[in-house]
C-alpha atoms as a PDB file:
ATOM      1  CA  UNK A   1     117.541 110.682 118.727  1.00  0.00           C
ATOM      2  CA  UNK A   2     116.615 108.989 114.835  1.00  0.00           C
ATOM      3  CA  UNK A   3     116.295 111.426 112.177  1.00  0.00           C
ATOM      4  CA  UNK A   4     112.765 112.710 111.500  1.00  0.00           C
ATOM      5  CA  UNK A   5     111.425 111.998 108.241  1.00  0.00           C
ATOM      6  CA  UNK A   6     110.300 115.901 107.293  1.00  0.00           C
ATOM      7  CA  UNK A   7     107.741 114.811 104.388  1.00  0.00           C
ATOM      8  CA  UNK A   8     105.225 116.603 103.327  1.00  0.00           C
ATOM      9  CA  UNK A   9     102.565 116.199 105.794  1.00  0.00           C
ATOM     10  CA  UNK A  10     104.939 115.330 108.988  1.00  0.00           C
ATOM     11  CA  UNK A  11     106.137 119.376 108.046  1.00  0.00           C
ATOM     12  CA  UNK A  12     102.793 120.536 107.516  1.00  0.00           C
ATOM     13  CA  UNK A  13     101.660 119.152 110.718  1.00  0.00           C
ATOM     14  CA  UNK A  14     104.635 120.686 112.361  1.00  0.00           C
ATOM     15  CA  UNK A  15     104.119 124.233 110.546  1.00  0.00           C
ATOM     16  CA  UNK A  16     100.377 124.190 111.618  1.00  0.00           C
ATOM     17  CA  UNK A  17     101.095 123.602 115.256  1.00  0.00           C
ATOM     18  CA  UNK A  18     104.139 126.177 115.399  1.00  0.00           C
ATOM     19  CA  UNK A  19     101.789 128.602 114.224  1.00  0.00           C
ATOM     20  CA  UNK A  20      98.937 127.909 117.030  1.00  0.00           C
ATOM     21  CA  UNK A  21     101.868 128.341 119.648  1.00  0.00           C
ATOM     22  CA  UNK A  22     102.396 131.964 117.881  1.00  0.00           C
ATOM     23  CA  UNK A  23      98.706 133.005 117.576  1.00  0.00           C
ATOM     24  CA  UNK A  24      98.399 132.050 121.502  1.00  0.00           C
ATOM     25  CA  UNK A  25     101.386 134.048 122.066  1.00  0.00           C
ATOM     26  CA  UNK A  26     104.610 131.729 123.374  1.00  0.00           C
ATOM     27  CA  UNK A  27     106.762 133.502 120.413  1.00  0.00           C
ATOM     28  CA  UNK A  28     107.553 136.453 122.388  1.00  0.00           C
ATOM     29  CA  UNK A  29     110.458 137.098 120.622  1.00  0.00           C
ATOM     30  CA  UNK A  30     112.245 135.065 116.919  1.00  0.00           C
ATOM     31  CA  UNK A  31     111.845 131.681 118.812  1.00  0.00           C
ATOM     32  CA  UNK A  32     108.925 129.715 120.495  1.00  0.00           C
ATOM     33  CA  UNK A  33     109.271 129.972 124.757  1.00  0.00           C
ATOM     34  CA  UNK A  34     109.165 126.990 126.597  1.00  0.00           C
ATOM     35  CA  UNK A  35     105.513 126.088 126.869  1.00  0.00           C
ATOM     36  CA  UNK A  36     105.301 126.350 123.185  1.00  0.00           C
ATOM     37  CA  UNK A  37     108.290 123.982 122.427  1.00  0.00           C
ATOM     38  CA  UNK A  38     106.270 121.907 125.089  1.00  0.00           C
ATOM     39  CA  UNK A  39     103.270 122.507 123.283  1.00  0.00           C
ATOM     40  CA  UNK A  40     104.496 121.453 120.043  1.00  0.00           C
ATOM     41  CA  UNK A  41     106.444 118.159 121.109  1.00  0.00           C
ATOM     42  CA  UNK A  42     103.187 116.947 122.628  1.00  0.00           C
ATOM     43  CA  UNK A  43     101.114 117.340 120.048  1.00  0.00           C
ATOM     44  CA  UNK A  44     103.183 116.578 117.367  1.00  0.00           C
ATOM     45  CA  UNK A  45     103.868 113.373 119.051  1.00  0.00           C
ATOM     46  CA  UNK A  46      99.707 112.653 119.712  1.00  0.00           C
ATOM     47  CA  UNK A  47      99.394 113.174 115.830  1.00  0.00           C
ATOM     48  CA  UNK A  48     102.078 111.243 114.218  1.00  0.00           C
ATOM     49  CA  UNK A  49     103.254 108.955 117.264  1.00  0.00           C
ATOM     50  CA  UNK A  50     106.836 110.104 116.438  1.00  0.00           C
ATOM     51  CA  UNK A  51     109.095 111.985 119.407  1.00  0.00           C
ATOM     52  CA  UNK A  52     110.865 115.135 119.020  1.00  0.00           C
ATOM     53  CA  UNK A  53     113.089 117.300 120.549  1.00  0.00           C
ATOM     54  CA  UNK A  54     113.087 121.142 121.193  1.00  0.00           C
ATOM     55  CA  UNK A  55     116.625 120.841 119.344  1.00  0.00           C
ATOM     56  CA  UNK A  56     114.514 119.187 116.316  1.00  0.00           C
ATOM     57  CA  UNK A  57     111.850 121.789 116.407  1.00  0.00           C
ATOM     58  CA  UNK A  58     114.594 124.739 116.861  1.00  0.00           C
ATOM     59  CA  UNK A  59     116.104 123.662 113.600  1.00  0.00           C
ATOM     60  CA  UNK A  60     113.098 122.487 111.468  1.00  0.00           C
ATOM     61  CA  UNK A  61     111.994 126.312 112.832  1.00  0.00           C
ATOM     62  CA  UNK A  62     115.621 127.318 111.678  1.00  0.00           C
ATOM     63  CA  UNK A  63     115.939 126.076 108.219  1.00  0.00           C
ATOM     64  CA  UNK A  64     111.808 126.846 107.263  1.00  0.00           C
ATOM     65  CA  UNK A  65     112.514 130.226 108.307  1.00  0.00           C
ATOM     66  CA  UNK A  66     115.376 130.605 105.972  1.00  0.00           C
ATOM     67  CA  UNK A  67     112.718 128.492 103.059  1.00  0.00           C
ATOM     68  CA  UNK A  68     110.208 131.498 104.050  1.00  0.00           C
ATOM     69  CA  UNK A  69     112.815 134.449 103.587  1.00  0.00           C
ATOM     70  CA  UNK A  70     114.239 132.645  99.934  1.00  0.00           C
ATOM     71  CA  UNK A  71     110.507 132.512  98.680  1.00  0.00           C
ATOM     72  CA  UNK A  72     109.890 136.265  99.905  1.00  0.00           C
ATOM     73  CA  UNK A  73     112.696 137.523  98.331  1.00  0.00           C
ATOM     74  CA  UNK A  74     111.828 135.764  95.323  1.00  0.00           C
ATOM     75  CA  UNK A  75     108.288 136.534  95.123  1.00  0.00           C
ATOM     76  CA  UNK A  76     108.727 140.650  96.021  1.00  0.00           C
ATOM     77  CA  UNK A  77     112.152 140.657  93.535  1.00  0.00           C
ATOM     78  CA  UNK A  78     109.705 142.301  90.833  1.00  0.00           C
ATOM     79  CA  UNK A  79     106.504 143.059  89.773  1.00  0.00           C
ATOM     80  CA  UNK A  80     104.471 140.816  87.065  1.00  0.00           C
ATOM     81  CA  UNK A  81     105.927 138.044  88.274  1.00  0.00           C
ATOM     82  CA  UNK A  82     104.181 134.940  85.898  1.00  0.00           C
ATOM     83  CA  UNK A  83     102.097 132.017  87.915  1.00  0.00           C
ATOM     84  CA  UNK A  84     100.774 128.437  86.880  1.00  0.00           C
ATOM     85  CA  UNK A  85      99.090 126.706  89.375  1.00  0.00           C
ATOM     86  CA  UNK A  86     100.754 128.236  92.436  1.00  0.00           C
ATOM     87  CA  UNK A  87     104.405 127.917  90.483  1.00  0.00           C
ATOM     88  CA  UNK A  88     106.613 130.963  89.456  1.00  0.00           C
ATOM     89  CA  UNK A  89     106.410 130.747  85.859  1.00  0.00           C
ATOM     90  CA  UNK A  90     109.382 132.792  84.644  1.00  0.00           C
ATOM     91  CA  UNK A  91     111.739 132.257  81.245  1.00  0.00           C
ATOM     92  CA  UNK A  92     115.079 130.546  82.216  1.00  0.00           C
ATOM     93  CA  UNK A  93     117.224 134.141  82.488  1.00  0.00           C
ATOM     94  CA  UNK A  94     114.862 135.871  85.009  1.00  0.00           C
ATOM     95  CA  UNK A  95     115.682 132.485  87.416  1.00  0.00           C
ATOM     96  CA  UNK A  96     119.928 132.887  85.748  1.00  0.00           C
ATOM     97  CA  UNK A  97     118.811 136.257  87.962  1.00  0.00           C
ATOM     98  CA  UNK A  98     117.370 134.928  90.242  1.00  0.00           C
ATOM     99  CA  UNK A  99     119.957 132.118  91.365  1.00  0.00           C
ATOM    100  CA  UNK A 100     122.673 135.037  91.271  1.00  0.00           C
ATOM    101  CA  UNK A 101     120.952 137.580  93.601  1.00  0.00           C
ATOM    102  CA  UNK A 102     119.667 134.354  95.786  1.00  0.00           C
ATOM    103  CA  UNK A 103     121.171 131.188  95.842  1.00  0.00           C
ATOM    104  CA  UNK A 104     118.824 129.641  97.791  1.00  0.00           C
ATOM    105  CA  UNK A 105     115.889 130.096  95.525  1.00  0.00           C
ATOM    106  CA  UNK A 106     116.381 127.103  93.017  1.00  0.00           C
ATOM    107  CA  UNK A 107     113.934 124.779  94.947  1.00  0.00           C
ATOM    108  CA  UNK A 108     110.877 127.050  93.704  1.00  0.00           C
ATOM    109  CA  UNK A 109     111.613 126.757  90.635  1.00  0.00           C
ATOM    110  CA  UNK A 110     109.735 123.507  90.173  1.00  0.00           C
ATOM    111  CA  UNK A 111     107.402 123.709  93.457  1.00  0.00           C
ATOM    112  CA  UNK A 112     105.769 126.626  95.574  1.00  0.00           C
ATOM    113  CA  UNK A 113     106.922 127.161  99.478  1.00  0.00           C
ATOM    114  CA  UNK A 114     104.488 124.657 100.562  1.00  0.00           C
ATOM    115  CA  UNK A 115     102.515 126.081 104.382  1.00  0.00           C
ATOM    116  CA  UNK A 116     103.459 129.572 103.307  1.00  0.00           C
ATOM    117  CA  UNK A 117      99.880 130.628 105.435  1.00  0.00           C
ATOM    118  CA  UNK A 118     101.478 128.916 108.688  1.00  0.00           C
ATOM    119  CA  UNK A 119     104.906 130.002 107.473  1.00  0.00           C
ATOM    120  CA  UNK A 120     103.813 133.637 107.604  1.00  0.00           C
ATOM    121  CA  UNK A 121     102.057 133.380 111.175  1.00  0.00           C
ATOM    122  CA  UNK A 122     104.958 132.126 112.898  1.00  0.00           C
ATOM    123  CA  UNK A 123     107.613 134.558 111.156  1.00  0.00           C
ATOM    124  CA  UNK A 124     105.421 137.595 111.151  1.00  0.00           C
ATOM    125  CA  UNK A 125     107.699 140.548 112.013  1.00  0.00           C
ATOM    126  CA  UNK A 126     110.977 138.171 112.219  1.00  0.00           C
ATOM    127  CA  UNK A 127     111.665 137.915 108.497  1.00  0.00           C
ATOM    128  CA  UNK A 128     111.090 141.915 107.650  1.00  0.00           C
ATOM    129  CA  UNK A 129     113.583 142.533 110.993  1.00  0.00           C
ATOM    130  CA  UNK A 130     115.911 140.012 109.327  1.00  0.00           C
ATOM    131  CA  UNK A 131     116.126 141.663 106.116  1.00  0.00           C
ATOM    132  CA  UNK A 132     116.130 144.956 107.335  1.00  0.00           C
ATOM    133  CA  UNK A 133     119.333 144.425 109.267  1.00  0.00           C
ATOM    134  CA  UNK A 134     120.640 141.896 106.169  1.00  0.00           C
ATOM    135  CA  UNK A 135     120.303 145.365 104.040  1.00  0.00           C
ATOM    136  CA  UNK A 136     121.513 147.551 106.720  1.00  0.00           C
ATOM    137  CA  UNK A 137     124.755 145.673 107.100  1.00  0.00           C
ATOM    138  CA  UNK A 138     124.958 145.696 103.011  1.00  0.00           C
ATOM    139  CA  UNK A 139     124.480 149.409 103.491  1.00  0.00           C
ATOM    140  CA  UNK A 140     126.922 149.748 105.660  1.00  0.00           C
ATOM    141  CA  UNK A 141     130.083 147.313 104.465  1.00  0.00           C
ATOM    142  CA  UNK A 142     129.337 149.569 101.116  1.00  0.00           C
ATOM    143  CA  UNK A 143     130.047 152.599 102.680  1.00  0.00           C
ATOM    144  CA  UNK A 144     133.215 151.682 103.840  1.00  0.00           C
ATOM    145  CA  UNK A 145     135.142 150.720 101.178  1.00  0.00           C
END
């Protein structure tokens, strides 16, 4: 299977139809069931005319759910948090901070999460489990040593 060219509107297309598939239910758990893979390979493919897997849309899903967590983190790290034009605007030793608590964070620095609305639909509940066990298991490997 070719490599899919994510640009900008190929991945919002893809985030908008992931998040129908979750508003009509076929996310019953972190992942899309069948019929909304289904769902979203069809469509996708009557929109752009390109083909692609479940494996595809499993890790597009994968890696914009990890995008979604870095820009939560970073947005919720602190309060008064500076903005211009949808961009953290923050002196260079808040994002020295920033990089150090999370690495993946240094893409925002320059651009916002771009579909954060459809983001949000189709990780609603998923990303608040994930870092709920994330600080559990910090909570816990602390404890024992």
């Amino acid at each position: 299977m070719p490599e899919i060219d994510w640009n900008i509107e190929n991945t919002r297309i893809l985030c908008g139809l992931m998040a129908e598939q979750v508003e009509k239910g076929n996310r019953p758990n972190t992942f899309l069931n069948s019929v909304g893979y289904a769902e979203v390979e069809k469509e996708f493919k009557d929109r752009t005319g390109i083909v692609l897997t479940k494996n595809q849309i499993k890790n597009k899903w994968d890696k914009l759910k990890e995008d979604f967590k870095a820009w939560r983190k970073l947005t919720t790290m602190q309060t008064g948090i500076g903005w211009n034009n949808g961009t953290i605007n923050m002196d260079d030793e808040w994002w020295k901070k920033a990089r150090a608590d999370f690495p993946e964070c240094g893409k925002f620095r320059k651009q916002p999460l771009q579909n954060e609305d459809e983001l949000a639909i189709c990780f609603q509940g998923i990303v608040t489990m994930d870092t709920f066990r994330d600080s559990l298991a910090t909570s816990i490997a602390l404890a024992w040593n």
